[in-house]
N, C-alpha and C. Protein backbone atom coordinates (compact mmCIF):
# COMPACT_ATOMS: atom_id res chain seq x y z
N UNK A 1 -17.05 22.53 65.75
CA UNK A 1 -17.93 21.67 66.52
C UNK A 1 -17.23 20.33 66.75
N UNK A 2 -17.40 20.04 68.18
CA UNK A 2 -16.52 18.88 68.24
C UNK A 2 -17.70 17.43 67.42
N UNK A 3 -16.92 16.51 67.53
CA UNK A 3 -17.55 14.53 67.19
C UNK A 3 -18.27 14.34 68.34
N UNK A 4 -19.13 13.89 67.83
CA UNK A 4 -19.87 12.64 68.91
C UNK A 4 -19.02 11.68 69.30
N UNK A 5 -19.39 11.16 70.71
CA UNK A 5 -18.28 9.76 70.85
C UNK A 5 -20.05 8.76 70.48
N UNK A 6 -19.38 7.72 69.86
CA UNK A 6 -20.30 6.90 69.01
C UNK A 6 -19.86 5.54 70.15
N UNK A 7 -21.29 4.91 70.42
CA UNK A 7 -21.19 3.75 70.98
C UNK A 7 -21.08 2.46 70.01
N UNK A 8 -20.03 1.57 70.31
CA UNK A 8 -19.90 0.28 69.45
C UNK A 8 -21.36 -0.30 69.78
N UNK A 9 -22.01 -0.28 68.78
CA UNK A 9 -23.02 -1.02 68.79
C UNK A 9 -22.99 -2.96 68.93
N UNK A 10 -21.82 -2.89 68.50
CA UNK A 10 -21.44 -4.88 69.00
C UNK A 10 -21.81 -4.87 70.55
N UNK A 11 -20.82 -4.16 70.83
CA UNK A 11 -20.40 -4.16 72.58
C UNK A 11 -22.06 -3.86 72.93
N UNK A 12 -22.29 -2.89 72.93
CA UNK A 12 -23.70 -2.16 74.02
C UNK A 12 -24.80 -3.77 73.50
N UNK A 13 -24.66 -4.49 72.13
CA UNK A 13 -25.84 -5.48 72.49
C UNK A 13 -25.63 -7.06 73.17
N UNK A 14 -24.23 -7.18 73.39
CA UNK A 14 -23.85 -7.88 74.43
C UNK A 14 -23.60 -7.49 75.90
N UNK A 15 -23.33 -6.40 75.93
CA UNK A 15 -23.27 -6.18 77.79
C UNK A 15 -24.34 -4.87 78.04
N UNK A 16 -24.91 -5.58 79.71
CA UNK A 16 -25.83 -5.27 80.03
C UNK A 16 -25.15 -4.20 81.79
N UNK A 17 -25.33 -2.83 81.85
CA UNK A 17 -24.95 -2.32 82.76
C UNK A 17 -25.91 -2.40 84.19
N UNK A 18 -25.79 -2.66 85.60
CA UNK A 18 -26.88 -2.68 86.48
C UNK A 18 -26.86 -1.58 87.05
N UNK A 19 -27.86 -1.28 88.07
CA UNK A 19 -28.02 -0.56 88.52
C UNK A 19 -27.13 0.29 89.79
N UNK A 20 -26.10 -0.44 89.57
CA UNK A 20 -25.26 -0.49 90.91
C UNK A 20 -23.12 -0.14 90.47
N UNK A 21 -24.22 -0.26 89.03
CA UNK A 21 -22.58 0.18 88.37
C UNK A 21 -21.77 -1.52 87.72
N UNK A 22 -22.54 -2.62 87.87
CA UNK A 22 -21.89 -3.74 87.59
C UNK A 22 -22.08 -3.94 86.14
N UNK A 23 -21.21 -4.76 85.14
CA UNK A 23 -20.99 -4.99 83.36
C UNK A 23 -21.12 -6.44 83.65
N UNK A 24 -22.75 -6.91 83.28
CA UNK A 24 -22.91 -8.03 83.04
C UNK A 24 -23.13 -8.54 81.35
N UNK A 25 -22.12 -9.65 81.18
CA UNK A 25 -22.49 -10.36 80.28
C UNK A 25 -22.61 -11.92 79.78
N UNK A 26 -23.12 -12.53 78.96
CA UNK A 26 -23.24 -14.02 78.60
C UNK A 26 -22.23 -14.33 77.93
N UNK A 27 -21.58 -15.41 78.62
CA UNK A 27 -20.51 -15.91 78.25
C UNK A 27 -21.00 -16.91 76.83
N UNK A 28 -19.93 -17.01 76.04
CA UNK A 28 -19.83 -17.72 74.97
C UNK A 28 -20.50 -18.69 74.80
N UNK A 29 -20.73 -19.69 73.78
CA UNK A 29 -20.85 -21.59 73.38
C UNK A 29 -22.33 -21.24 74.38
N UNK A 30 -23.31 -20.44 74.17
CA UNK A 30 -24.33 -21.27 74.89
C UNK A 30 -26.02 -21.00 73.91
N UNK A 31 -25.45 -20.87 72.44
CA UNK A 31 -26.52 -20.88 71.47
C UNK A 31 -27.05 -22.08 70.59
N UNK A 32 -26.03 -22.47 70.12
CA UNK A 32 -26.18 -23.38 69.05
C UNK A 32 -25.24 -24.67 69.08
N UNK A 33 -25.08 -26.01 68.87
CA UNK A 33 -24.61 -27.51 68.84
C UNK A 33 -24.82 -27.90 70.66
N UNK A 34 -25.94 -27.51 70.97
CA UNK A 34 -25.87 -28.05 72.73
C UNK A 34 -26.21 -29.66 72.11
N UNK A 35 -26.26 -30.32 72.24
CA UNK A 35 -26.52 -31.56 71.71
C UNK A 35 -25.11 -32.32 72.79
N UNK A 36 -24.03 -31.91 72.13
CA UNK A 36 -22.77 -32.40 72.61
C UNK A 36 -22.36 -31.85 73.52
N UNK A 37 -22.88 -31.02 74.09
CA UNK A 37 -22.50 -30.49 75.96
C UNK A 37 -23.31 -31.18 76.60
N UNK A 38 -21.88 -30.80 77.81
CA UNK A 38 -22.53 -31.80 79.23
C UNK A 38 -23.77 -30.69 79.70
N UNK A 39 -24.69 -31.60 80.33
CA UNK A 39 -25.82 -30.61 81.32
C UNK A 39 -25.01 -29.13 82.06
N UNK A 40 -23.98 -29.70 82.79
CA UNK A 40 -23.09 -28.66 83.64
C UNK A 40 -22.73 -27.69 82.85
N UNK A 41 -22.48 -27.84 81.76
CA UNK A 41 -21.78 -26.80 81.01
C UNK A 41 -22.71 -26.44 80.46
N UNK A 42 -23.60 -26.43 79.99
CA UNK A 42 -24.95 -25.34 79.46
C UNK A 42 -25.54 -24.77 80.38
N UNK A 43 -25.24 -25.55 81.72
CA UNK A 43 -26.20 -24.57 82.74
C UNK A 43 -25.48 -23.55 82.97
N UNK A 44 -23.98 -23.17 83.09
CA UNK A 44 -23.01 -22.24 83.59
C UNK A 44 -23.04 -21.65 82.46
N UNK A 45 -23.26 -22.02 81.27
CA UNK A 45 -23.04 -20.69 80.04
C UNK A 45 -24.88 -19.95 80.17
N UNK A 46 -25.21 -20.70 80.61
CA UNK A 46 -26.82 -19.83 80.69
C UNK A 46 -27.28 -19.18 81.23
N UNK A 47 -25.94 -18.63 82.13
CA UNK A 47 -25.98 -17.55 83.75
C UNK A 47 -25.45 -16.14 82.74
N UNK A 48 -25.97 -15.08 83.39
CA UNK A 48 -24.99 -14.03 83.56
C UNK A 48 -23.90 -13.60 84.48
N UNK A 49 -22.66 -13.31 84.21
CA UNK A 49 -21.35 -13.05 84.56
C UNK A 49 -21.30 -11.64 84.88
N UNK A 50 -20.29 -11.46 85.85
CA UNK A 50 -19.99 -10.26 85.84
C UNK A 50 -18.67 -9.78 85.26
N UNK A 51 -18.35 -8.98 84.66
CA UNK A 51 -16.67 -8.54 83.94
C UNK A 51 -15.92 -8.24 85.05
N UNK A 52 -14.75 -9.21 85.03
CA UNK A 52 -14.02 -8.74 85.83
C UNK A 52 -13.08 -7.20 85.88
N UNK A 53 -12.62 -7.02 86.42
CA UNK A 53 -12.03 -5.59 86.70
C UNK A 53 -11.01 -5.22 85.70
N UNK A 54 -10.40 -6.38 85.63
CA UNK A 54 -8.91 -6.08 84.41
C UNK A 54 -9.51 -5.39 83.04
N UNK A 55 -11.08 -5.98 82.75
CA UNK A 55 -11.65 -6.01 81.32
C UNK A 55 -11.97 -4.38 81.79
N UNK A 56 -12.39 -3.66 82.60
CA UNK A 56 -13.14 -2.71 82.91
C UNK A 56 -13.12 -1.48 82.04
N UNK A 57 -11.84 -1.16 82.04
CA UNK A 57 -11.31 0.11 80.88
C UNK A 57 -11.79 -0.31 79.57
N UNK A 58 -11.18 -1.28 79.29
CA UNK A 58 -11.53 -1.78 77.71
C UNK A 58 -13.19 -1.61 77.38
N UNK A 59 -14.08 -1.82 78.35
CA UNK A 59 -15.32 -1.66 77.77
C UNK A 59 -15.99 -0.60 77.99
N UNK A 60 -15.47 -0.02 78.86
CA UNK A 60 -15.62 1.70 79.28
C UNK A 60 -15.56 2.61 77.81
N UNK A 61 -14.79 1.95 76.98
CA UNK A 61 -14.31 2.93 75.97
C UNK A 61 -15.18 2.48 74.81
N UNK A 62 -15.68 1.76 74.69
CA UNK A 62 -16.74 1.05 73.91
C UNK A 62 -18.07 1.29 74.10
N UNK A 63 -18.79 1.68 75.49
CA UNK A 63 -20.20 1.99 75.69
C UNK A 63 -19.64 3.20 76.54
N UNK A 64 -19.43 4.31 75.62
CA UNK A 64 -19.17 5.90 76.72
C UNK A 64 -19.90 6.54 77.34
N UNK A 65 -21.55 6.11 76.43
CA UNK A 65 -22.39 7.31 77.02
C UNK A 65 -23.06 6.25 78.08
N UNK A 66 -22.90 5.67 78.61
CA UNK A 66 -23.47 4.79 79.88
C UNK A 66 -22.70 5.30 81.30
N UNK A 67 -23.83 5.40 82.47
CA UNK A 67 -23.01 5.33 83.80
C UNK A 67 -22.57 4.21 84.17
N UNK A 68 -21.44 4.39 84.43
CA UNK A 68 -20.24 2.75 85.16
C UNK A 68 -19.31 3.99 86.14
């Protein structure tokens, strides 16, 4: 009997797959010491991103059982 392929559970609770096939996720620094950020820079960490293409494989292999 073959293995399960097992999803990294890190990865799948940071990135979010759409409906259209796109790997969105929240970029870094936007939880905890906002005190000392500029306005600009908390508002851009408080967006969702899309992964660029280079990253694409790498997270493919990390969330397998998802359509991308």
């Amino acid at each position: 009997m073959k293995n399960k392929i097992k999803t990294r559970s890190s990865a799948a609770k940071r990135i979010k797959v759409t409906g259209s096939g796109k790997i969105m996720f929240m970029p870094t620094g936007h939880n905890h010491k906002l005190e000392k950020k500029s306005s600009r820079t908390k508002a851009s960490k408080n967006a969702q991103r899309t992964l660029p293409k280079s990253d694409f494989n790498n997270i493919r292999a990390q969330i397998p059982n998802t359509k991308l």
